[in-house]
C-alpha atoms as a PDB file:
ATOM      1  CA  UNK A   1     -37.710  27.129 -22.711  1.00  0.00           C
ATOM      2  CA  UNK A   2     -34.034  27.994 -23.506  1.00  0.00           C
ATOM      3  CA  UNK A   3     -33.435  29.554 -20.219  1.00  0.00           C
ATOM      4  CA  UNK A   4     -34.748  26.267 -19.113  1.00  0.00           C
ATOM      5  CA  UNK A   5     -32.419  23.780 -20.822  1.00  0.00           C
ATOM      6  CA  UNK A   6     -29.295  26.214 -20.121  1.00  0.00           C
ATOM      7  CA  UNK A   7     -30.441  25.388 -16.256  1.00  0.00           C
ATOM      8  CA  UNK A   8     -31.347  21.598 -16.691  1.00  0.00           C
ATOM      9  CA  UNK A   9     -27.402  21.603 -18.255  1.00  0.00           C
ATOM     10  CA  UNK A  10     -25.954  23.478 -15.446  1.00  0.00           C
ATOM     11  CA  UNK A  11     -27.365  21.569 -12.932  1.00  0.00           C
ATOM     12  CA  UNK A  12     -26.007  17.880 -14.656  1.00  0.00           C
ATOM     13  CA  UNK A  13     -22.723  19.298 -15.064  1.00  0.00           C
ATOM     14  CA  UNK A  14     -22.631  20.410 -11.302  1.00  0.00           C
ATOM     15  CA  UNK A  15     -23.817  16.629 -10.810  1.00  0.00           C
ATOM     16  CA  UNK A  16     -21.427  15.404 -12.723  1.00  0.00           C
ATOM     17  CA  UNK A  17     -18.654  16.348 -11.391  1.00  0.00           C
ATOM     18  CA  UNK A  18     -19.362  14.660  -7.749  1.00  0.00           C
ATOM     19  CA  UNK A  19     -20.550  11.357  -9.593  1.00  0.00           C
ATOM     20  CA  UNK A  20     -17.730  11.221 -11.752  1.00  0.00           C
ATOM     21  CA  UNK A  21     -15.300  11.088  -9.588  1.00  0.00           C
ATOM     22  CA  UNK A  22     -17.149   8.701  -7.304  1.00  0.00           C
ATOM     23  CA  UNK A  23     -17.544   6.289  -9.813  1.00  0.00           C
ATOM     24  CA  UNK A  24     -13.181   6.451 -10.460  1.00  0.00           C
ATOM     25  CA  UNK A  25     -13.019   5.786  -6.921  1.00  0.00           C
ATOM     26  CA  UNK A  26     -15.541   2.251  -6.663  1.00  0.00           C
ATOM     27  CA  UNK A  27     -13.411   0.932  -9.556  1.00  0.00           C
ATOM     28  CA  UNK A  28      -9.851   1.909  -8.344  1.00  0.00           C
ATOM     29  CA  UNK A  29     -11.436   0.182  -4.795  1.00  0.00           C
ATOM     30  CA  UNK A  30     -11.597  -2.916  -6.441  1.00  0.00           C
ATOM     31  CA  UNK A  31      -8.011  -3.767  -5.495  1.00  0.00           C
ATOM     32  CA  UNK A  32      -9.474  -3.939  -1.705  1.00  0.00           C
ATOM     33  CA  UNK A  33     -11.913  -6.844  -0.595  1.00  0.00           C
ATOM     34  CA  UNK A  34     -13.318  -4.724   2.256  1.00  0.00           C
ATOM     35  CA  UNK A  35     -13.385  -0.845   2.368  1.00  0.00           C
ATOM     36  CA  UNK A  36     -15.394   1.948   3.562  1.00  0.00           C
ATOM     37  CA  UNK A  37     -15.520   5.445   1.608  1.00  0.00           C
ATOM     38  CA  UNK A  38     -15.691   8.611   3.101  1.00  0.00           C
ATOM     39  CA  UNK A  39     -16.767  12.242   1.736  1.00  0.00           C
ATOM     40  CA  UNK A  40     -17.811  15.334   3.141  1.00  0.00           C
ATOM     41  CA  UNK A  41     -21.780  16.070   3.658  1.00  0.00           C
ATOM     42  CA  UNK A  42     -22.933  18.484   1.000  1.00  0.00           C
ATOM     43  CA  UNK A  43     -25.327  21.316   1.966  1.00  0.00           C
ATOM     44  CA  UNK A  44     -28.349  21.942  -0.602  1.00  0.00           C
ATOM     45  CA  UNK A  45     -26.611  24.854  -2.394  1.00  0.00           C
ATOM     46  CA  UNK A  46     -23.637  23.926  -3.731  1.00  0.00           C
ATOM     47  CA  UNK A  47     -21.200  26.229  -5.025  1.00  0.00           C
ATOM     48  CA  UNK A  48     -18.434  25.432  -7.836  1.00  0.00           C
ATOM     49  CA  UNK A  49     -15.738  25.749  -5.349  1.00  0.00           C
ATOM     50  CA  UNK A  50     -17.465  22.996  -2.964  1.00  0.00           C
ATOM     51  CA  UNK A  51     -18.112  20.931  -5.818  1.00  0.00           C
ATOM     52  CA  UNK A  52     -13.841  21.014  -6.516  1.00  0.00           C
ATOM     53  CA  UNK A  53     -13.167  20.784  -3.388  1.00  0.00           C
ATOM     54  CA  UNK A  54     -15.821  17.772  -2.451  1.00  0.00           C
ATOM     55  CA  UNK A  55     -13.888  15.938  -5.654  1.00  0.00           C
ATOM     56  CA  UNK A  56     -10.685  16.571  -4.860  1.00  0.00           C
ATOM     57  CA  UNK A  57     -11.093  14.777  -1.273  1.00  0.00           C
ATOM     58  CA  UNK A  58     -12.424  11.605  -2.568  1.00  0.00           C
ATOM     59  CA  UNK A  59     -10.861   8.234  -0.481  1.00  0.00           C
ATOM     60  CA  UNK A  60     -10.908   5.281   1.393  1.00  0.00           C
ATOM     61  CA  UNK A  61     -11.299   4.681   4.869  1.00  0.00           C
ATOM     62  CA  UNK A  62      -9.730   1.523   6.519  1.00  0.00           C
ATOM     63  CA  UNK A  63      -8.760  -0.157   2.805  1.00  0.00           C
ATOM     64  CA  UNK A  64      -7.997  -4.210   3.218  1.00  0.00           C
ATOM     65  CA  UNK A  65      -6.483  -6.430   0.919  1.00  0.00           C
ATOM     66  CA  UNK A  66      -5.346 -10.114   1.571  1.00  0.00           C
ATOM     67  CA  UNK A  67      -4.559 -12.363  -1.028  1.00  0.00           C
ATOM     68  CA  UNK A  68      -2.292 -15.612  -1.423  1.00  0.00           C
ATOM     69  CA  UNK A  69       0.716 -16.920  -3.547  1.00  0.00           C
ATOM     70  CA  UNK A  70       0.329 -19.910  -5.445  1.00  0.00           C
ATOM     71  CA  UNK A  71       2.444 -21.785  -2.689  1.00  0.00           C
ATOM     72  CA  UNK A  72       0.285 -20.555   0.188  1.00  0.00           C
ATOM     73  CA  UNK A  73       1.901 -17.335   1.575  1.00  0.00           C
ATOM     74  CA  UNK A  74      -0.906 -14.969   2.452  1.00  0.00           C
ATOM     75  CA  UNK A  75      -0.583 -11.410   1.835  1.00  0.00           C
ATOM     76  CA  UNK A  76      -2.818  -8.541   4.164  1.00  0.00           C
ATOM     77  CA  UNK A  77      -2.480  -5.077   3.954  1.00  0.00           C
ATOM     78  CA  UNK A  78      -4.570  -2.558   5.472  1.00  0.00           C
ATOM     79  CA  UNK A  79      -4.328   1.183   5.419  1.00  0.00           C
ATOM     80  CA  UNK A  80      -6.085   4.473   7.822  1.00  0.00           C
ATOM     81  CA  UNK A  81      -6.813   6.255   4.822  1.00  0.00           C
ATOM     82  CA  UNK A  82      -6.178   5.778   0.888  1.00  0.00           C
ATOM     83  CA  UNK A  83      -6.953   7.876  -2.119  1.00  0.00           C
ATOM     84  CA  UNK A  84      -6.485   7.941  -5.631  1.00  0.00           C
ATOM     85  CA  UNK A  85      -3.095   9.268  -6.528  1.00  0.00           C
ATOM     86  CA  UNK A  86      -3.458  12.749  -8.583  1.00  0.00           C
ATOM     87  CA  UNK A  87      -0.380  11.694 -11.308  1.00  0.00           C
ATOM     88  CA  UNK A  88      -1.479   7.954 -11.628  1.00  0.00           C
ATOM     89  CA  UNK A  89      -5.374   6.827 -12.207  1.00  0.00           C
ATOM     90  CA  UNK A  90      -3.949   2.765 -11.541  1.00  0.00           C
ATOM     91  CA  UNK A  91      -2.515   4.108  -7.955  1.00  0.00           C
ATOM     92  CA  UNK A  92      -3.652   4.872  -4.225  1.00  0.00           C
ATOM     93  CA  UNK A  93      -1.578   7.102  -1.577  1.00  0.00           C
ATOM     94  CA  UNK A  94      -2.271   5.760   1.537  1.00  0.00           C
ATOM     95  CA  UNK A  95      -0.975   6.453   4.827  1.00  0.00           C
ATOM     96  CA  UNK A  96      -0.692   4.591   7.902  1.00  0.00           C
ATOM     97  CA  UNK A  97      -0.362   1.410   6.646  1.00  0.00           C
ATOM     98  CA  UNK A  98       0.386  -2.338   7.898  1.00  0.00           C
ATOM     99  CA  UNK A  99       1.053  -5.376   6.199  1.00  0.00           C
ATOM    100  CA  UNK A 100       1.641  -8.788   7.300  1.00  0.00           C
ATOM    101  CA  UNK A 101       2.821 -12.083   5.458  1.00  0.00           C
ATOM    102  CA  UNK A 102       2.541 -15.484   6.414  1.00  0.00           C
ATOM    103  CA  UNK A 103       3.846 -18.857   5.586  1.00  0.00           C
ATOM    104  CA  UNK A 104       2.767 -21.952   5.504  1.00  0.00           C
ATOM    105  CA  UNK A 105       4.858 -23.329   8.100  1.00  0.00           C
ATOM    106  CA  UNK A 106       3.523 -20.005  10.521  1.00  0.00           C
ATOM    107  CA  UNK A 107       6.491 -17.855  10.190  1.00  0.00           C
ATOM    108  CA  UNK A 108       5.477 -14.242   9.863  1.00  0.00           C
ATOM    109  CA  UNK A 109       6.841 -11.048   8.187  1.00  0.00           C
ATOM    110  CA  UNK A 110       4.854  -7.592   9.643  1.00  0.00           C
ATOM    111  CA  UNK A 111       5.767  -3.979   8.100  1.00  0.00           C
ATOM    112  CA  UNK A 112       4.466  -0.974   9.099  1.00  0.00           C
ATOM    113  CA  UNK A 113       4.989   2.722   7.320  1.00  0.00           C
ATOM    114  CA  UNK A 114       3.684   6.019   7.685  1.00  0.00           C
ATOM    115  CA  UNK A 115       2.994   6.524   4.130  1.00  0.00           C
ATOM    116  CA  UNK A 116       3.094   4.355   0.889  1.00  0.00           C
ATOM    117  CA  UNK A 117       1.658   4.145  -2.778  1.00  0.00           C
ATOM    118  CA  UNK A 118      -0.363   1.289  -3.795  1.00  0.00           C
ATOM    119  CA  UNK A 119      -0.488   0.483  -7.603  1.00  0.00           C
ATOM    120  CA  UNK A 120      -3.610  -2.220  -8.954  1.00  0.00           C
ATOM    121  CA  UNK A 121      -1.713  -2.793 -11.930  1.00  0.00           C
ATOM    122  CA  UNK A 122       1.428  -3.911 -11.089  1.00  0.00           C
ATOM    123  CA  UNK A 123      -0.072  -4.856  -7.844  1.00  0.00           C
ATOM    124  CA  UNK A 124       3.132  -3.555  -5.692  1.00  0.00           C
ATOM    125  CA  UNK A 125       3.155  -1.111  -2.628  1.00  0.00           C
ATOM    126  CA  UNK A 126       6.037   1.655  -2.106  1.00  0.00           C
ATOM    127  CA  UNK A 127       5.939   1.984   1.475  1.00  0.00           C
ATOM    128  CA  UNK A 128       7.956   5.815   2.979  1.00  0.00           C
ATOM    129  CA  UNK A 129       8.522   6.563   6.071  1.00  0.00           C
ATOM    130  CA  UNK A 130       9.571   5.210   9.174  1.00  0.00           C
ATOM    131  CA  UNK A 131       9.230   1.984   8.021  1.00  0.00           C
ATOM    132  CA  UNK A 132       9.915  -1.255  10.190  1.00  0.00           C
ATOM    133  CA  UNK A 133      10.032  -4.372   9.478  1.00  0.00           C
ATOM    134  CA  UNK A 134       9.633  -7.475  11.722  1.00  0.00           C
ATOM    135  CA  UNK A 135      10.002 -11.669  11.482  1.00  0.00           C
ATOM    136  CA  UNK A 136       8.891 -13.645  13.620  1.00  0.00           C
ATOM    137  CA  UNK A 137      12.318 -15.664  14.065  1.00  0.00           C
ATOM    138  CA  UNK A 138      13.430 -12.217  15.701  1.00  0.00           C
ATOM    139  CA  UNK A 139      14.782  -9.581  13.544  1.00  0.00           C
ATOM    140  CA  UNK A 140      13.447  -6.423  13.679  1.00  0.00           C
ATOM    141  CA  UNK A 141      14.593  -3.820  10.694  1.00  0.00           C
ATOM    142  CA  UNK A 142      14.601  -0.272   9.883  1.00  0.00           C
ATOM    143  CA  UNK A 143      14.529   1.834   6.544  1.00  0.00           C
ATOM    144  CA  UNK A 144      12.951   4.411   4.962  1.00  0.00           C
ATOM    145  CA  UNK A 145      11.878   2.716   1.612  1.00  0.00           C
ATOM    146  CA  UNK A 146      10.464  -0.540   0.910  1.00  0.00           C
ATOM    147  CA  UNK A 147       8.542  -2.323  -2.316  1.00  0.00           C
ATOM    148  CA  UNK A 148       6.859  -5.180  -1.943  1.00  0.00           C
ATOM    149  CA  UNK A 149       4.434  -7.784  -4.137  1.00  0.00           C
ATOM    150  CA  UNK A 150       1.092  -8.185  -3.540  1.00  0.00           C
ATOM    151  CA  UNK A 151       1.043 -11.282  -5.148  1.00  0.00           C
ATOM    152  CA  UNK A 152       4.497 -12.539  -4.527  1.00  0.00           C
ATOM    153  CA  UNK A 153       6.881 -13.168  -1.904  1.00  0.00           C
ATOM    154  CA  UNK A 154       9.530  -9.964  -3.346  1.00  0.00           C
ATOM    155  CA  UNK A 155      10.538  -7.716  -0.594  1.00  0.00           C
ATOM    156  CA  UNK A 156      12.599  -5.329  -1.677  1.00  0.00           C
ATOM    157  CA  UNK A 157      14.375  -1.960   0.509  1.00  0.00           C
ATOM    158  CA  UNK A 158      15.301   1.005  -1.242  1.00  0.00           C
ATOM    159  CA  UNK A 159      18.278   2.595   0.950  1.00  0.00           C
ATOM    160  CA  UNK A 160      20.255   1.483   3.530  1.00  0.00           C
ATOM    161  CA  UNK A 161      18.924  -0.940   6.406  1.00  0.00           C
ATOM    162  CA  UNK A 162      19.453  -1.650  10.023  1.00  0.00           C
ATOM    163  CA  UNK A 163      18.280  -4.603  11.936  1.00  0.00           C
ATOM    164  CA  UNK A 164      18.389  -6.663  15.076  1.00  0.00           C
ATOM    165  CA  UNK A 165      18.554 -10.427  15.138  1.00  0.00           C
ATOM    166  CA  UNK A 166      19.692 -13.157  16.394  1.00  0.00           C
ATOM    167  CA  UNK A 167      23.104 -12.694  15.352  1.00  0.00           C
ATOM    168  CA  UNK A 168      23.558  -9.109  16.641  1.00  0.00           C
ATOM    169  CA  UNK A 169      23.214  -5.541  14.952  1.00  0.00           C
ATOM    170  CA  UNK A 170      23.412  -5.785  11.115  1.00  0.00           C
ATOM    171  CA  UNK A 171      23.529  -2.772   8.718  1.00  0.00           C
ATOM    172  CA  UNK A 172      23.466  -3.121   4.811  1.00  0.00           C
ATOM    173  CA  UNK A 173      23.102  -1.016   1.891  1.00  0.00           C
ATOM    174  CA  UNK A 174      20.049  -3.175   1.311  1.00  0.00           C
ATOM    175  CA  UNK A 175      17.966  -5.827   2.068  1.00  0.00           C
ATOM    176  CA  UNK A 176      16.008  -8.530  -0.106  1.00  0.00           C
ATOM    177  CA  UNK A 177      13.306 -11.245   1.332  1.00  0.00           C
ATOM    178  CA  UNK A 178      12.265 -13.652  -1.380  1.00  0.00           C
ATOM    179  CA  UNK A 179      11.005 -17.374  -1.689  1.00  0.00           C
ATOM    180  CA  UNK A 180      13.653 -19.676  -1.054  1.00  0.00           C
ATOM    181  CA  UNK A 181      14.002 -21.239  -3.634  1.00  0.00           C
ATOM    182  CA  UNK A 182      18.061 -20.998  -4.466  1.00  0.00           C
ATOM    183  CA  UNK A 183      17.839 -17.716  -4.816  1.00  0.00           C
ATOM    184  CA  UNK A 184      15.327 -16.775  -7.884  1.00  0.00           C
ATOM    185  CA  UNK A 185      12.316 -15.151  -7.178  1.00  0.00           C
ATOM    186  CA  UNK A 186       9.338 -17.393  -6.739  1.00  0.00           C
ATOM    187  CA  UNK A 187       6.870 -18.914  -3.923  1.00  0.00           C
ATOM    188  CA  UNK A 188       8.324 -22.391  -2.771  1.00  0.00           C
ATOM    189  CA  UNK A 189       6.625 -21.625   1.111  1.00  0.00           C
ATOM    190  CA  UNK A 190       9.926 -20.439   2.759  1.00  0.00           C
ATOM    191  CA  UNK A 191      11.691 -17.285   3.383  1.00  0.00           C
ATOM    192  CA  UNK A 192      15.208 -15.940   3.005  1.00  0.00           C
ATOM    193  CA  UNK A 193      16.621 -12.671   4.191  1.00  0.00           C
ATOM    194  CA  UNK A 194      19.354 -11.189   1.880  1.00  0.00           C
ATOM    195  CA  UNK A 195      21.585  -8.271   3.178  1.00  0.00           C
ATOM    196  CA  UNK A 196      23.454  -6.503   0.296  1.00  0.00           C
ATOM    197  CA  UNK A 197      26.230  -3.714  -0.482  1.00  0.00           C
ATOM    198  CA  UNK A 198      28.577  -2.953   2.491  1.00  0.00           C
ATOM    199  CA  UNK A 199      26.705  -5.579   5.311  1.00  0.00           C
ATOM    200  CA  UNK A 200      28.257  -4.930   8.974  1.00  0.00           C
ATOM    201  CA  UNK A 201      27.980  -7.451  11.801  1.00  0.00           C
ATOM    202  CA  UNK A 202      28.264  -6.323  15.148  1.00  0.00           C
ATOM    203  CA  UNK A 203      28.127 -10.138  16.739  1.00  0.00           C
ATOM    204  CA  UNK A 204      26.170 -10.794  19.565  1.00  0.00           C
ATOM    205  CA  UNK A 205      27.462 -13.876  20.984  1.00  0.00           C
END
């Protein structure tokens, strides 16, 4: 009977440890409205070192989110691939990731990045990585670090930034997109692009 319990006990630990982490995953997904999750098939004996490895490969395929500001901008961001981050349970690393924003009036900001970190708490995305950054009143940008509100318009590069617009080649130390609303962050419907520290116009008449 002891010999049988010591078994029934092995056997919900070994359990355990795939539904645990399973269960971590569905409610750090909540941040997505549609998302598909992906995990290798298990054979029927499982060893520890498959049962590690199984948990340690938890993710998301194809995450989406889309929400809206309280002025009407609509947020989207989708990923490839997104998993929960090993130093922060509130967090996903994701990588191959595009978001798009759009204002009432139909003016569009798209980013794309290789990689990125997606926190449901503070409900911001750190985007790495060949990032670029494009409005549809014709600049196109290029940085390697970018934050940005999901639930906000507050754009925000990390590092210095080169674009293309209608004014000619522009490179800054920096660049902010916020609501326009004299300045202060906020959601008014409309759009301003700030470039900061050390800006350089090369004019394109």
């Amino acid at each position: 009977m002891r010999r049988r319990n010591i078994n029934a006990y092995s056997r919900f630990v070994a359990w355990a440890k795939i539904i645990l982490p399973l269960t971590g995953l569905a409610i750090l997904s909540g941040l997505f409205l549609f998302s598909e999750t992906s995990a290798p098939d298990l054979p029927v004996g499982i060893t520890k070192a498959e049962l590690n490895d199984f948990a340690s490969k938890q993710r998301i395929t194809n995450p989406r989110f889309a929400g809206m500001t309280t002025s009407g901008i609509a947020i989207q961001l989708s990923a490839a691939e997104a998993s929960p981050d090993s130093r922060d349970a509130t967090a996903y690393t994701a990588n191959d990731l595009h978001a798009k924003i759009e204002m009432p009036d139909g003016a569009t900001i798209a980013i794309t990045a290789l990689r990125g970190t997606i926190d449901s708490i503070s409900r911001f995305a750190q985007l790495t990585d060949e990032i670029s950054l494009t409005t549809s009143d014709g600049y196109v940008a290029k940085t390697f670090g970018l934050r940005f509100s999901l639930d906000q318009l507050d754009i925000t590069s990390q590092g210095e930034i080169t674009a293309k617009g209608p004014l000619g080649l522009i490179k800054a130390g920096g660049l902010q997109i916020i609501s326009e609303t004299s300045g202060k962050r906020g959601d008014s419907g409309g759009y301003v692009l700030l470039f900061k520290d050390g800006v350089k116009l090369i004019y394109k008449p």
